[in-house]
Protein backbone atom coordinates (compact mmCIF):
# COMPACT_ATOMS: atom_id res chain seq x y z
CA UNK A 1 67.98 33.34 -60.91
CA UNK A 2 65.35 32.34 -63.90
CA UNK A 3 65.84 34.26 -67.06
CA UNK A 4 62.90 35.70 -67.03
CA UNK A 5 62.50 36.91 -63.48
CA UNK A 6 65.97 38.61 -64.47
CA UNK A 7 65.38 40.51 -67.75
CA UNK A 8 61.63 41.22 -65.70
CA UNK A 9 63.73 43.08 -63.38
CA UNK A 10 65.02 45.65 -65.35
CA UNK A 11 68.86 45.28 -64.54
CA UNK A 12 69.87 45.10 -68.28
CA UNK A 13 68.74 48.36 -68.71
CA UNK A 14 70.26 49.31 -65.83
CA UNK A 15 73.26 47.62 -66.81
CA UNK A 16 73.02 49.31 -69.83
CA UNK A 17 72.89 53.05 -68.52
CA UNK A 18 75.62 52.53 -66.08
CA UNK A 19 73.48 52.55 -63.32
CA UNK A 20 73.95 49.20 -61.45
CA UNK A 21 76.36 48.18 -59.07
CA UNK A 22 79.59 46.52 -58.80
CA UNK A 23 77.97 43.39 -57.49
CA UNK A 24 75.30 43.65 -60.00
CA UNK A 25 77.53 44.04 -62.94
CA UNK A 26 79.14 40.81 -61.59
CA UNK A 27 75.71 39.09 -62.02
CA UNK A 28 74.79 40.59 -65.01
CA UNK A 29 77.57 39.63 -66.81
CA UNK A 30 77.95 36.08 -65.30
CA UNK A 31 74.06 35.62 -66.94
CA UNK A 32 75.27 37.13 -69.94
CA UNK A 33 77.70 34.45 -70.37
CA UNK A 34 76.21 31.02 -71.84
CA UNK A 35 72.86 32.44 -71.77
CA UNK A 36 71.56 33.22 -75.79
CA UNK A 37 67.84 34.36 -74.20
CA UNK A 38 69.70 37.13 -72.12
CA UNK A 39 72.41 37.83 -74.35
CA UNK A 40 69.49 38.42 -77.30
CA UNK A 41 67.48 40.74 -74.49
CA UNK A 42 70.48 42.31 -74.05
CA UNK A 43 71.20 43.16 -77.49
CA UNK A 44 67.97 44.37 -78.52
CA UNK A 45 67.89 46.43 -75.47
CA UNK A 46 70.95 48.34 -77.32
CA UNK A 47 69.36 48.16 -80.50
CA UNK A 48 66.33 49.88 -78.97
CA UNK A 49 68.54 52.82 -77.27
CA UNK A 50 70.31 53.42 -80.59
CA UNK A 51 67.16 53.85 -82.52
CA UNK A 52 65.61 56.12 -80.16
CA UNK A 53 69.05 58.05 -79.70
CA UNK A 54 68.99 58.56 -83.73
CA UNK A 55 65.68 59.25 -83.89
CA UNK A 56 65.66 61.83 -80.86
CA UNK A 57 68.81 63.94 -81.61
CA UNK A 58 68.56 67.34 -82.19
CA UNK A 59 71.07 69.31 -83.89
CA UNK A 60 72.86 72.23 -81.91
CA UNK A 61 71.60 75.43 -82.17
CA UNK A 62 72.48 78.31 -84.73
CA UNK A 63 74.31 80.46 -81.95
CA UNK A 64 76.06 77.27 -81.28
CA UNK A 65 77.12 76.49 -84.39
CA UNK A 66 78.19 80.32 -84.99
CA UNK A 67 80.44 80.03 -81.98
CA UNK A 68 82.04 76.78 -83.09
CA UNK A 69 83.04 77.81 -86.58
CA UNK A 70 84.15 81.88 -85.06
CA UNK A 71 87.13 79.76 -82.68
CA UNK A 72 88.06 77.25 -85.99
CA UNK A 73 88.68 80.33 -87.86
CA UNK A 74 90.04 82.50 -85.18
CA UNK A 75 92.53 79.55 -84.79
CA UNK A 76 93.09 79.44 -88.50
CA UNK A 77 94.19 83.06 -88.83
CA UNK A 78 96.57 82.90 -85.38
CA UNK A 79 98.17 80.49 -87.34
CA UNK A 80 98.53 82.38 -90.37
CA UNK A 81 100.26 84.90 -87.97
CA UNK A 82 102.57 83.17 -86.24
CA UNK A 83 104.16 82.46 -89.50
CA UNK A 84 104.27 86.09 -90.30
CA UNK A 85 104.36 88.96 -88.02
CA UNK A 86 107.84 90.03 -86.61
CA UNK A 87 109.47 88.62 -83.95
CA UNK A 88 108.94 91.37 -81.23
CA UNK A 89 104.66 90.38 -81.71
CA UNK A 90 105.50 86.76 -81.32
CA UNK A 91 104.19 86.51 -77.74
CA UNK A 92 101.23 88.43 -78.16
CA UNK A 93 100.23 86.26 -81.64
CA UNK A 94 101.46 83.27 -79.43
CA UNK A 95 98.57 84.07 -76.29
CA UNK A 96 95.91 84.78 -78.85
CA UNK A 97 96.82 81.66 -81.07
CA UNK A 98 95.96 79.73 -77.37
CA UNK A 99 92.88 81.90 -76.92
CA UNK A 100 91.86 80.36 -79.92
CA UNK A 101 92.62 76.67 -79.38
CA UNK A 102 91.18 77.53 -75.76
CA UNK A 103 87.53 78.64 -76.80
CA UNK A 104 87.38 75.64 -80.21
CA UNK A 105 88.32 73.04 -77.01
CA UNK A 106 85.85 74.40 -75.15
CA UNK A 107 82.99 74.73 -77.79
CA UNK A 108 84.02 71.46 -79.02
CA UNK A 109 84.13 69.92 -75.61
CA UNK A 110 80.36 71.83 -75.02
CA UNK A 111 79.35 70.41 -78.05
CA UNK A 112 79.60 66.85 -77.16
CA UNK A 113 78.58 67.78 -73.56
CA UNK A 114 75.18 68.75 -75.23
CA UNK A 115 75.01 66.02 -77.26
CA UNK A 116 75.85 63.41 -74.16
CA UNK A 117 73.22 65.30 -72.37
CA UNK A 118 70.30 64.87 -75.22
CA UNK A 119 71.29 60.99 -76.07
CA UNK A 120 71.35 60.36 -71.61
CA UNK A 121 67.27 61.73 -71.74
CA UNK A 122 66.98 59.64 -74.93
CA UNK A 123 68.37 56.36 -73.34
CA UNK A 124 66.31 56.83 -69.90
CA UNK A 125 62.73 57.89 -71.87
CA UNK A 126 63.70 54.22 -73.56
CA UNK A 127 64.43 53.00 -70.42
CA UNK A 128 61.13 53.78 -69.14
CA UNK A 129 59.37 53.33 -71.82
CA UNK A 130 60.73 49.57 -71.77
CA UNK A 131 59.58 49.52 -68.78
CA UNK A 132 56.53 50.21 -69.06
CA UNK A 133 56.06 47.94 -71.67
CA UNK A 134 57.26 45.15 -69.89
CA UNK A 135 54.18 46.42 -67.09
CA UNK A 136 51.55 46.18 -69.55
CA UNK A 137 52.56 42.62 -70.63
CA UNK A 138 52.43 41.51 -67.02
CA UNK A 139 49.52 43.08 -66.46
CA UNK A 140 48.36 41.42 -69.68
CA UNK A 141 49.48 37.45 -68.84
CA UNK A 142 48.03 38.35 -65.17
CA UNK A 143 44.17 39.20 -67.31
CA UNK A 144 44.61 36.48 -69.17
CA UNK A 145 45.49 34.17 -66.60
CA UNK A 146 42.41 35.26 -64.53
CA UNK A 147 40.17 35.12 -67.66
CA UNK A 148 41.58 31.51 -67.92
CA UNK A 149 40.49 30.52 -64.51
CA UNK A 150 37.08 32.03 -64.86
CA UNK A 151 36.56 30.26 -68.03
CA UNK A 152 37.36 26.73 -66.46
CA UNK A 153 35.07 27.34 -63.79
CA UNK A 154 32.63 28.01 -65.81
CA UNK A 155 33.49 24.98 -67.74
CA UNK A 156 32.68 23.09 -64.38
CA UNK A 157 29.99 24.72 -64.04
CA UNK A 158 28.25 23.87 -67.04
CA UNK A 159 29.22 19.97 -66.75
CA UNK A 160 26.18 17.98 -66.62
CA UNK A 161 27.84 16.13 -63.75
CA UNK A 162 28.38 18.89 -61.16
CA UNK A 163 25.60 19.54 -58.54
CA UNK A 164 24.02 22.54 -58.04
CA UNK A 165 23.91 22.62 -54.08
CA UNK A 166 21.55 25.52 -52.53
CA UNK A 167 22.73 26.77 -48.74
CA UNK A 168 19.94 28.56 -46.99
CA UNK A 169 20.23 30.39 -44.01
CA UNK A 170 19.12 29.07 -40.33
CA UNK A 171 16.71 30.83 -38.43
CA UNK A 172 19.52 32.51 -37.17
CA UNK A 173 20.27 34.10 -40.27
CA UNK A 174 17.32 33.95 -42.28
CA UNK A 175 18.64 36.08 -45.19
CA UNK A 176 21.96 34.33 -45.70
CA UNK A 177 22.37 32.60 -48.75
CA UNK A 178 24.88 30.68 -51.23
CA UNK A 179 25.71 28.20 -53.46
CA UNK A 180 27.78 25.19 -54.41
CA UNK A 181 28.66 23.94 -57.66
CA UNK A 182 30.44 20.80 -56.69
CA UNK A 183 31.71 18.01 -59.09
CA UNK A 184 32.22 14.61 -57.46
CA UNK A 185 34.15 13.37 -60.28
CA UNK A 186 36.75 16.08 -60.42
CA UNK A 187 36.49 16.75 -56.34
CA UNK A 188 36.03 20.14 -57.27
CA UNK A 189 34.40 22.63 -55.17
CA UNK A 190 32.94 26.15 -56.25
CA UNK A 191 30.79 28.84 -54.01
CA UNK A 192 29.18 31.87 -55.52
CA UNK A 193 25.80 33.28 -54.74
CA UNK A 194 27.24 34.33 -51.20
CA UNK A 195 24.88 36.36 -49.12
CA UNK A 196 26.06 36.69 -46.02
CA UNK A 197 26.85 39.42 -43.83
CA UNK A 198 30.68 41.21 -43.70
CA UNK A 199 32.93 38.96 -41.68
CA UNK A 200 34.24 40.62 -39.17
CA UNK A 201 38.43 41.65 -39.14
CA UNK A 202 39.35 38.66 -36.42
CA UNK A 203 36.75 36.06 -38.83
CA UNK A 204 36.43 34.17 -41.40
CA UNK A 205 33.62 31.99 -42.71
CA UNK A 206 34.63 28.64 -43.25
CA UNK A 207 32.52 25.82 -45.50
CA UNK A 208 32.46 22.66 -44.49
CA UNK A 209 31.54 18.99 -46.44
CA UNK A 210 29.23 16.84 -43.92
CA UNK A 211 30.57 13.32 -44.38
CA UNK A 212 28.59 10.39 -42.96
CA UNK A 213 27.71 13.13 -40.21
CA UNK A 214 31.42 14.08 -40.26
CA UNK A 215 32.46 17.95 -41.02
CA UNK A 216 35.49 18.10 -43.38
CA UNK A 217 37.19 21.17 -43.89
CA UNK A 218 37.02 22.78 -47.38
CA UNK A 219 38.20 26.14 -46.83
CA UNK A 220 38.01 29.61 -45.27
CA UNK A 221 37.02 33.06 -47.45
CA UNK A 222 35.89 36.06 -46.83
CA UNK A 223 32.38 37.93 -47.17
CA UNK A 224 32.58 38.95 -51.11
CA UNK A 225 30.65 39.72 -53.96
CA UNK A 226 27.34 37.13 -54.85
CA UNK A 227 28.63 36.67 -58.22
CA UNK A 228 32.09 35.73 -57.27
CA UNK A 229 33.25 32.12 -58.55
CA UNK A 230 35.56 30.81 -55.09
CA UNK A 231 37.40 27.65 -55.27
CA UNK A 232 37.60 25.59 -52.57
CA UNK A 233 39.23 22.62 -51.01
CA UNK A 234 38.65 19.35 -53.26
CA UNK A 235 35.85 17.19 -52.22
CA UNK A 236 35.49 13.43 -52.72
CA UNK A 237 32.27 12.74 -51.03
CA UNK A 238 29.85 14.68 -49.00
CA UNK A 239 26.14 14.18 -47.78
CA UNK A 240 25.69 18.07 -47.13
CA UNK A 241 27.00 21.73 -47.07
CA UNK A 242 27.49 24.23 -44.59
CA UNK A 243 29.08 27.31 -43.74
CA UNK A 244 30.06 28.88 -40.32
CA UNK A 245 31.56 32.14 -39.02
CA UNK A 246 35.09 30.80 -37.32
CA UNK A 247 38.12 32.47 -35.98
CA UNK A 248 40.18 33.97 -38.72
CA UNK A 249 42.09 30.88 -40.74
CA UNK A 250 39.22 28.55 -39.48
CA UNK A 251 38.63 25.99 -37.22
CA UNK A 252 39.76 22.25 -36.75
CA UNK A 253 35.96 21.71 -35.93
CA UNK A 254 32.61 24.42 -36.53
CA UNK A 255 30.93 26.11 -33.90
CA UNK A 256 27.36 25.23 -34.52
CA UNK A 257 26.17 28.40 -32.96
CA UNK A 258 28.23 30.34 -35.61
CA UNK A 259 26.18 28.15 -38.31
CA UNK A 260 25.02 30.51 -41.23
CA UNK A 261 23.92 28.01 -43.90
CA UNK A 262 23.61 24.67 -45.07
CA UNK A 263 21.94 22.59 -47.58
CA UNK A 264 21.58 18.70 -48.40
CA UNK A 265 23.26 17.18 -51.84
């Protein structure tokens, strides 16, 4: 498994929380092993749960408090007692002296109950807070990857040695309309300015470069918005362009009575 699909998945926190597996606890600590990326995800990932812990505790309640200090002194003075009261109140000093102990365990032990309790919500609103982070900065590197594709077609676009190739419709389909941007140097191939009517569910259109009277497959799309930038197959050399309404995932050859448009270079 890559290192980052793993800490993108969310199993060190996991890990973390006690929440994962036996078998993933295997892999988790197998990648933890040798690996400084994961072992430094790993460790600010506990870092991270500490601070928010710390900065998210909340001290127990006065009532609490009250009921804590009530059993330490109630065990304090059975003590006292058992050292001096006759020896015919022994068993009754005795029973309240384990009273005592009894309810200091048991605010003690609800003590740290409450306290487990407030750091377990602090450590999962980390978790998903983490999370969520980790969300946005896909969703960030997925923008940015898009923007990054835009801006090189655009780049082709704007070459002074890529074509501007105009495909008007047939009289079959007078109002269809789109065009190429196509860069014989680069084989590149872009369509935008699509007009053309919604495909329907079992069709595709398909655009095809004309090649010494020769169609050549460059690719199948979808009906979708004029100022879409679509890149298609690469193309070396073509005469003309033209696009046809196929079976969905296109055609070895095009129907010419599914022809929508088509323009010379």
């Amino acid at each position: 498994m890559e290192t980052e699909s793993f800490i993108a998945s969310g199993i060190l926190e996991r890990y973390f929380l006690g929440e994962c597996s036996e078998s993933e606890i295997v892999l988790v600590e197998k990648m933890l092993q040798g690996n400084p990326t994961i072992q430094q995800e790993y460790l600010e990932i506990q870092q991270a749960f500490q601070t928010a812990a710390m900065e998210n505790a909340i001290e127990p309640n006065d009532a609490l408090q009250t009921q804590i200090w009530n059993a330490i002194k109630a065990e304090s003075i059975s003590m006292v007692n058992l050292t001096t009261h006759s020896e015919k109140n022994q068993k009754s000093i005795s029973w309240l002296a384990y009273a005592a102990t009894f309810t200091l365990l048991f605010s003690v032990s609800s003590l740290a109950i409450y306290f487990f309790s407030e750091l377990n919500i602090s450590q999962k609103a980390m978790a998903s807070n983490l999370q969520k982070v980790k969300d946005l900065n896909a969703q960030v590197l997925k923008t940015k990857d898009s923007l990054n594709q835009i801006e090189s077609k655009l780049k082709l676009i704007a070459d002074p040695s890529t074509l501007k190739v105009t495909l008007a419709g047939v009289p079959t389909s007078k109002d269809a309309h789109a065009v190429i941007f196509w860069n014989q140097k680069q084989k590149q191939v872009i369509l935008t300015g699509i007009e053309l009517p919604k495909s329907p569910e079992e069709k595709q259109y398909q655009l095809w470069a004309l090649v010494d009277g020769k169609p050549i497959n460059a690719g199948v799309f979808n009906s979708s918005s004029n100022h879409d930038l679509i890149s298609m197959k690469s193309i070396a050399k073509s005469q003309a362009f033209a696009i046809t309404l196929e079976p969905k995932g296109g055609s070895p050859t095009p129907h010419l009575e599914a022809l929508c448009v088509i323009g010379n270079v």
